[in-house]
C-alpha atoms as a PDB file:
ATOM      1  CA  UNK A   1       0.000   0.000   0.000  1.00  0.00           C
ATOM      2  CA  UNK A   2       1.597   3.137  -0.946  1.00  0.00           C
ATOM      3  CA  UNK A   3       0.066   5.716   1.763  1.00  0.00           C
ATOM      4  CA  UNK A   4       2.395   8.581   0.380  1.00  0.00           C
ATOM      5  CA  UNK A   5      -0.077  10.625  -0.635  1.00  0.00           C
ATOM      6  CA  UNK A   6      -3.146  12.352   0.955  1.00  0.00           C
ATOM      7  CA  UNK A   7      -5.568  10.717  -0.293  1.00  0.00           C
ATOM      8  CA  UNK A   8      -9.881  10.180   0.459  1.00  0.00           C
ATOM      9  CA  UNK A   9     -11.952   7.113  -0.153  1.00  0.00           C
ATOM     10  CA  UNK A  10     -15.562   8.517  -1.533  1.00  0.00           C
ATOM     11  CA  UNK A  11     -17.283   4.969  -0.356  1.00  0.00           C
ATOM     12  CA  UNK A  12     -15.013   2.930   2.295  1.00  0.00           C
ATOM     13  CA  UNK A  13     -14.580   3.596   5.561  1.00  0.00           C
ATOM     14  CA  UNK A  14     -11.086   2.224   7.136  1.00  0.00           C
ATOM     15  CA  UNK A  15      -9.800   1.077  10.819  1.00  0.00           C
ATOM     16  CA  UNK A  16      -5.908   1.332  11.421  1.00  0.00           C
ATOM     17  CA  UNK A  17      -4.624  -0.586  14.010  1.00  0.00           C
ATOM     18  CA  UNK A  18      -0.997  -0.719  15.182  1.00  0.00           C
ATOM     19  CA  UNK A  19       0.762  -3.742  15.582  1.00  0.00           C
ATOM     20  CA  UNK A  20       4.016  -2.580  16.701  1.00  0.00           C
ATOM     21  CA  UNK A  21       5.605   1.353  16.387  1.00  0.00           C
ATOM     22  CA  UNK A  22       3.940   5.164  16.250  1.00  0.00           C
ATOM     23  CA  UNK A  23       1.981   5.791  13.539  1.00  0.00           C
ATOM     24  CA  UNK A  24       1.546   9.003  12.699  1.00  0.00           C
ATOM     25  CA  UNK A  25      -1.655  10.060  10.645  1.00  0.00           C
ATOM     26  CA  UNK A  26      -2.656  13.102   8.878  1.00  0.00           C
ATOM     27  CA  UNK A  27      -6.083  13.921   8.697  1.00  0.00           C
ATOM     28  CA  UNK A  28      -7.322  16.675   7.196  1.00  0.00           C
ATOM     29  CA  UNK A  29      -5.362  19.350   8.828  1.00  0.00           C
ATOM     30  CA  UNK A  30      -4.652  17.622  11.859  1.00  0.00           C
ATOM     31  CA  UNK A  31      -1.511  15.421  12.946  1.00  0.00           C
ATOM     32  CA  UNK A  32      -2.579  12.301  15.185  1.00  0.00           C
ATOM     33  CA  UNK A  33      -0.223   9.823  16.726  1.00  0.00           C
ATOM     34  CA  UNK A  34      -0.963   6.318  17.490  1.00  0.00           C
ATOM     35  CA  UNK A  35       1.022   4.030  19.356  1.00  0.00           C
ATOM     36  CA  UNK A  36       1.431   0.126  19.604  1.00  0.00           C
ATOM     37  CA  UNK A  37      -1.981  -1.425  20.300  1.00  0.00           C
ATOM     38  CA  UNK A  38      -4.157   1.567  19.365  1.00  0.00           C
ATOM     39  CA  UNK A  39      -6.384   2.068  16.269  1.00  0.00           C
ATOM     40  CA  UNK A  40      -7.731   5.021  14.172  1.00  0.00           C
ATOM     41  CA  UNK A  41     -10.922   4.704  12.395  1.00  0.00           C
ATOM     42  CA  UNK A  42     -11.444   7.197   9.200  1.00  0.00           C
ATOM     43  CA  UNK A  43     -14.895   7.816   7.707  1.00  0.00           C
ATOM     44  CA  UNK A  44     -15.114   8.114   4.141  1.00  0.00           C
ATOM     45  CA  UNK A  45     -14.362  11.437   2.470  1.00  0.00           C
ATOM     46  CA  UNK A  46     -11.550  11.806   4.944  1.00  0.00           C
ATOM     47  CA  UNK A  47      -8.191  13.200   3.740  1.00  0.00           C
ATOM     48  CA  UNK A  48      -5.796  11.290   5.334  1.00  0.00           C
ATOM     49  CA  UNK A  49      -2.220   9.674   5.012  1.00  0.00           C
ATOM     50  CA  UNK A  50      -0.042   7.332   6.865  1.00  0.00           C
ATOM     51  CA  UNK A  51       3.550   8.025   8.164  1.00  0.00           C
ATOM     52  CA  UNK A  52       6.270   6.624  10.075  1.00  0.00           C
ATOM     53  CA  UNK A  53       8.248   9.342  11.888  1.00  0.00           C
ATOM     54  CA  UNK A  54      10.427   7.046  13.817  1.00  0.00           C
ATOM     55  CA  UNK A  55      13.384   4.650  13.861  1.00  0.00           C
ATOM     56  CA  UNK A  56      11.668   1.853  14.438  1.00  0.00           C
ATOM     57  CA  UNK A  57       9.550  -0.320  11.841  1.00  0.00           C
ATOM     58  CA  UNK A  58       5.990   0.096  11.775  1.00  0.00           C
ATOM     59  CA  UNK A  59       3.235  -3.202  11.562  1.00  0.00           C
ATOM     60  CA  UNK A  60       0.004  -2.368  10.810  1.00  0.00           C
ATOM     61  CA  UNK A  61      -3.410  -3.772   9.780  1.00  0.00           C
ATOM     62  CA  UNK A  62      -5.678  -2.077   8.020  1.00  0.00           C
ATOM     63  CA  UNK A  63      -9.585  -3.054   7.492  1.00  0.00           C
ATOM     64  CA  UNK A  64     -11.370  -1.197   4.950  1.00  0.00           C
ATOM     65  CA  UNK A  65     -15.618  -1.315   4.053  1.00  0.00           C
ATOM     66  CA  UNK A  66     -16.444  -1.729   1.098  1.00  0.00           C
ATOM     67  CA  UNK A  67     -13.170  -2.434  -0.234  1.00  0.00           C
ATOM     68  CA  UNK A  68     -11.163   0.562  -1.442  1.00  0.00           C
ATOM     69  CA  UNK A  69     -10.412  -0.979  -4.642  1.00  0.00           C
ATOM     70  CA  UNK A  70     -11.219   1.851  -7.294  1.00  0.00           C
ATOM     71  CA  UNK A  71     -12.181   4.241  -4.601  1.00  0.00           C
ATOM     72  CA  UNK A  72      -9.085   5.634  -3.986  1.00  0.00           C
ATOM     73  CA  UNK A  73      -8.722   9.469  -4.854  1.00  0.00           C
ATOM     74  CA  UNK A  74      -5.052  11.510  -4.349  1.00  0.00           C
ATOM     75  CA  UNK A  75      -5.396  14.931  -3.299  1.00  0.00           C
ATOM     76  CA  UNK A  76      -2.472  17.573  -3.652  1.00  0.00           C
ATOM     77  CA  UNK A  77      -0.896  18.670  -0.375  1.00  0.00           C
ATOM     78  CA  UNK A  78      -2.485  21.508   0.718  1.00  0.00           C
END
């Protein structure tokens, strides 16, 4: 998964949760961090991205409904 870019699902809604590591998430104009054992959920039309600000690897699983497939849209950084 390439999380890179900001990016919105118009459809699917997802649920991050971290296996191991900080995630940090942009959404929208905010900067959230979650931590080993946390999760995030993001309701479609949601700007967000995925990053890993730290040394250490990041595990994650991700569960998305509906599938994102074909619903993904990449915004410019604002």
């Amino acid at each position: 998964m390439n999380s890179r870019e900001k990016h919105y699902h118009s459809n699917s809604q997802q649920f991050f949760r971290i296996l191991s590591g900080k995630a940090t998430f942009e959404m929208e104009n905010e900067i959230i961090e979650v931590e080993t054992g946390n999760g995030i959920h993001i309701l479609p039309k949601t700007k967000h991205r995925i990053r890993n600000d730290q040394s250490e690897n990041l595990e994650f699983i991700v569960i998305s409904e509906p599938t994102t497939h074909g619903d993904r849209f990449d915004v410019l950084d604002e």
